[in-house]
C-alpha atoms as a PDB file:
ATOM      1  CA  UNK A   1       5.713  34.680  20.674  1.00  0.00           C
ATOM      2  CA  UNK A   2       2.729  33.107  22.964  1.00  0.00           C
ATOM      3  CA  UNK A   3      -0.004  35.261  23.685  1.00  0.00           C
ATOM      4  CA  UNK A   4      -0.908  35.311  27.090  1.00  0.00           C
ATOM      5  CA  UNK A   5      -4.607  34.560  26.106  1.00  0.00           C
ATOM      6  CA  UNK A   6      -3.075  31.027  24.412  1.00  0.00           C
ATOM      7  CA  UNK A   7      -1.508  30.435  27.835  1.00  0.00           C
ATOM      8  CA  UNK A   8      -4.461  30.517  29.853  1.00  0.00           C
ATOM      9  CA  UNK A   9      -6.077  28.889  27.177  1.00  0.00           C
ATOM     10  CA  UNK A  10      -3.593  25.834  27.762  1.00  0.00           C
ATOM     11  CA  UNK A  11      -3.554  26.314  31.842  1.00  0.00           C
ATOM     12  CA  UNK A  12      -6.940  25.358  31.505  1.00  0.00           C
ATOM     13  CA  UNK A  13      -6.424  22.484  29.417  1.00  0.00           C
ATOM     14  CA  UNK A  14      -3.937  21.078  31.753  1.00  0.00           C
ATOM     15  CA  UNK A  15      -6.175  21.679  34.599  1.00  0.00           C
ATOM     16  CA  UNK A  16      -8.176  18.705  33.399  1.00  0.00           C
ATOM     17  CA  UNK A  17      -5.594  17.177  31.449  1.00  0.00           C
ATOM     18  CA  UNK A  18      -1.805  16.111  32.024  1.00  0.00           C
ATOM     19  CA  UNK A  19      -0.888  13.605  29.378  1.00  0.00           C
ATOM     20  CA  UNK A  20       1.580  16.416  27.787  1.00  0.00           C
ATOM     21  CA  UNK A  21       3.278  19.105  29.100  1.00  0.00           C
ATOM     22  CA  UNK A  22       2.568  22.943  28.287  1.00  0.00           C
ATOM     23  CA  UNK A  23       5.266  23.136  25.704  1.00  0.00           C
ATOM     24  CA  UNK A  24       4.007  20.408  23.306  1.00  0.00           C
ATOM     25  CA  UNK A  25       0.731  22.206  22.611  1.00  0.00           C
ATOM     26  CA  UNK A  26       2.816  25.431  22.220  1.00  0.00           C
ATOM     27  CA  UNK A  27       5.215  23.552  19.814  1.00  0.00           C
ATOM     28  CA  UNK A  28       1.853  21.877  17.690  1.00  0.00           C
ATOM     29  CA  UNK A  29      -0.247  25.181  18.027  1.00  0.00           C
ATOM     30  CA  UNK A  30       3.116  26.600  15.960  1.00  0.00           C
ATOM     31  CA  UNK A  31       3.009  23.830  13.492  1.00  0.00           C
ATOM     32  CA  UNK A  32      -0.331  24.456  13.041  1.00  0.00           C
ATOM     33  CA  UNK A  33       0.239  28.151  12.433  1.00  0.00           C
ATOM     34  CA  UNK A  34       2.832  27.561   9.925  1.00  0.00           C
ATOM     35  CA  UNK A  35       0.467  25.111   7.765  1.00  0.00           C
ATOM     36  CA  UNK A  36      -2.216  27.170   7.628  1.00  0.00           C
ATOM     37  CA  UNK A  37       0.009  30.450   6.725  1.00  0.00           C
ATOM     38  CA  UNK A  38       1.169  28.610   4.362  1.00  0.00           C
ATOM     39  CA  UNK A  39      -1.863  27.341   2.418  1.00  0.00           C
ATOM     40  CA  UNK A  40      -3.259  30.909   2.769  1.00  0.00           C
ATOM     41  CA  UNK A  41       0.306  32.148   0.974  1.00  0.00           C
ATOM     42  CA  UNK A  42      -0.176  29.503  -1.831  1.00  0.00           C
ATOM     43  CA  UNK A  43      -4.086  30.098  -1.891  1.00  0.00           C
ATOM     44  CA  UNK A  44      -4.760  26.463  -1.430  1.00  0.00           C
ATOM     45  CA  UNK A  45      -8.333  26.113   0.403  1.00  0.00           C
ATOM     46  CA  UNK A  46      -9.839  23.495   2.329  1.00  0.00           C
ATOM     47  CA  UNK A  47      -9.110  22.427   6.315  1.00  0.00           C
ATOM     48  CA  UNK A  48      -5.633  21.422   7.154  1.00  0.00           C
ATOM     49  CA  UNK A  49      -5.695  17.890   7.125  1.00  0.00           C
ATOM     50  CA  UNK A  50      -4.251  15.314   9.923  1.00  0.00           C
ATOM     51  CA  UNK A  51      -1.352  14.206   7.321  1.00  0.00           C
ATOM     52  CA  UNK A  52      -0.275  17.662   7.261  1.00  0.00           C
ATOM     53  CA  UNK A  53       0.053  18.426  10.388  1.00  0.00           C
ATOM     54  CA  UNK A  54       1.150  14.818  11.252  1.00  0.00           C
ATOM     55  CA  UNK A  55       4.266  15.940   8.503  1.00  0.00           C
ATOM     56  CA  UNK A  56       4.910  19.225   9.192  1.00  0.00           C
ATOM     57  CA  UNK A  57       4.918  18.741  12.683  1.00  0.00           C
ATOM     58  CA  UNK A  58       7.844  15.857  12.427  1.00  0.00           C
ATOM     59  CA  UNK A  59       9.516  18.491   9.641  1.00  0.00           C
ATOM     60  CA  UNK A  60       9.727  21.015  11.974  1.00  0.00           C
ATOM     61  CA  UNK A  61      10.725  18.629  14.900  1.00  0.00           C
ATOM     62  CA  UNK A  62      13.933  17.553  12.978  1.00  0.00           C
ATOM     63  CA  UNK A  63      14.477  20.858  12.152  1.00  0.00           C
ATOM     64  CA  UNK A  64      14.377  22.700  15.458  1.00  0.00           C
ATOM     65  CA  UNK A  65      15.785  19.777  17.186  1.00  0.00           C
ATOM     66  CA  UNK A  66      18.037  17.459  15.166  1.00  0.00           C
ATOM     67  CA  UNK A  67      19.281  14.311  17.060  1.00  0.00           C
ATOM     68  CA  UNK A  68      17.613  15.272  19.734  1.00  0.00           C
ATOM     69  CA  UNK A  69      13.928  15.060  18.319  1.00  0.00           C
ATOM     70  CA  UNK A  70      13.303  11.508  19.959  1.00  0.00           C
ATOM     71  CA  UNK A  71      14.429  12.837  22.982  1.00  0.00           C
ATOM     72  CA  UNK A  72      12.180  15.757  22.680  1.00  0.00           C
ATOM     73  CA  UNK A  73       9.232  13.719  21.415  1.00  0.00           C
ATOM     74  CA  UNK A  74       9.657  11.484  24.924  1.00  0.00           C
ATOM     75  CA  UNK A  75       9.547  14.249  27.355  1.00  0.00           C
ATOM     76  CA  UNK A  76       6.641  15.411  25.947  1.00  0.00           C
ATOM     77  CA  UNK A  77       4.567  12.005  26.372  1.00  0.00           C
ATOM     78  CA  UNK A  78       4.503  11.882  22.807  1.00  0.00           C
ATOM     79  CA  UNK A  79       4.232   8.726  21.114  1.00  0.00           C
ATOM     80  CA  UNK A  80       2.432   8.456  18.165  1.00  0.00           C
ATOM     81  CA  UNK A  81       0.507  10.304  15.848  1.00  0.00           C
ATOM     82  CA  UNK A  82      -2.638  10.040  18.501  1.00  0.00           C
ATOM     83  CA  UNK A  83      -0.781  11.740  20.910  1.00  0.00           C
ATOM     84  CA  UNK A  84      -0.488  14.871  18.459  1.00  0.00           C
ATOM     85  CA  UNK A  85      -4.343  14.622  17.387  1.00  0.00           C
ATOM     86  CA  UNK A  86      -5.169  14.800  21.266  1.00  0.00           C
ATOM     87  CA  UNK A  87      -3.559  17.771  21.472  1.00  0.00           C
ATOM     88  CA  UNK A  88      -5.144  19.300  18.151  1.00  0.00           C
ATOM     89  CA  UNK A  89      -8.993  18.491  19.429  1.00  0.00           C
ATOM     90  CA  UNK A  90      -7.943  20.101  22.973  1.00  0.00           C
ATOM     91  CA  UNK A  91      -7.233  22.896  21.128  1.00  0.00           C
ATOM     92  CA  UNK A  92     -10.150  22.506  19.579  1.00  0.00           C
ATOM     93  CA  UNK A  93     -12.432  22.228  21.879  1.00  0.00           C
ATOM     94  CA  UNK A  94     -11.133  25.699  23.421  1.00  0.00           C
ATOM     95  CA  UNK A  95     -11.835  26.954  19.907  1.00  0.00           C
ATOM     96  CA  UNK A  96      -8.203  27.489  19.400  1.00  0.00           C
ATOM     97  CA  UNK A  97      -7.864  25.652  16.104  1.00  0.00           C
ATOM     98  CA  UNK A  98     -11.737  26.390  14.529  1.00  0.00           C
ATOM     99  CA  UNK A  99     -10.631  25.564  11.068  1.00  0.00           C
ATOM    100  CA  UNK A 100      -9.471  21.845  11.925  1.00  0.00           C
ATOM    101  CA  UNK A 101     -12.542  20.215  12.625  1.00  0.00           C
ATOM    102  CA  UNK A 102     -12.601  17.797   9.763  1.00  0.00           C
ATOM    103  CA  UNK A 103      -9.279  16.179  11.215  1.00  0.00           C
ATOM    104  CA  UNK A 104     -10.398  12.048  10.655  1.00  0.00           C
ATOM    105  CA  UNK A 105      -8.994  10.098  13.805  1.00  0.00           C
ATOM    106  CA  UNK A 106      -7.839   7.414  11.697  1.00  0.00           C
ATOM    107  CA  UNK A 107      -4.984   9.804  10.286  1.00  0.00           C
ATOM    108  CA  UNK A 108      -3.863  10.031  13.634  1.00  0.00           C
ATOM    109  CA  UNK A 109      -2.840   5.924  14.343  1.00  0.00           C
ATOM    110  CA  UNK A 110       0.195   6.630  12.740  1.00  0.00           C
ATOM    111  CA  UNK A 111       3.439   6.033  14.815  1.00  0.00           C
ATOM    112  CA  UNK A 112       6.109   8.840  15.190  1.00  0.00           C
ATOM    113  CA  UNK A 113       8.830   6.045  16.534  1.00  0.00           C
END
């Protein structure tokens, strides 16, 4: 479930920025989530890195959303890899996401489609 704090946090965001809707940074701050639970669970240290989101994110696309993940990926203005690292430093610089700093942009020039 979304806190409410999160959704101001994101109102604000798109006060200043509309390149992707309010469901796309729910949907990556969720990846996110799930990465970092799950290096925590396996006791793996160290930042999440942009490949891992990049692939976890897509993993969980195709799972929540089948043959409809292109679809899904255009209506939220997302079409590459920069698109999702945009999102992540928005985050970040709302302190959302304080452990994911050390993302490198260049991981993020990847294309989804």
């Amino acid at each position: 479930m979304i806190s409410a704090e999160f959704k101001e946090k994101i109102s604000v965001i798109l006060e200043n920025d509309l390149r992707y809707p309010q469901d796309a940074y729910f949907f990556v701050s969720d990846v996110v989530v799930k990465v970092g639970n799950a290096k925590r669970i396996n006791n793996e240290s160290g930042h999440l890195t942009g490949k891992q989101i990049i692939k976890s994110f897509l993993d969980f696309l195709v799972k929540e959303y089948g043959p409809l993940a292109e679809e899904v990926l255009n209506s939220w203005n997302l079409c590459n890899a920069s698109d999702i690292g945009n999102i992540v430093y928005n985050m970040i610089e709302l302190n959302y996401c304080m452990r994911m700093k050390m993302i490198l942009e260049k991981i993020f020039s990847l294309n989804l489609i």
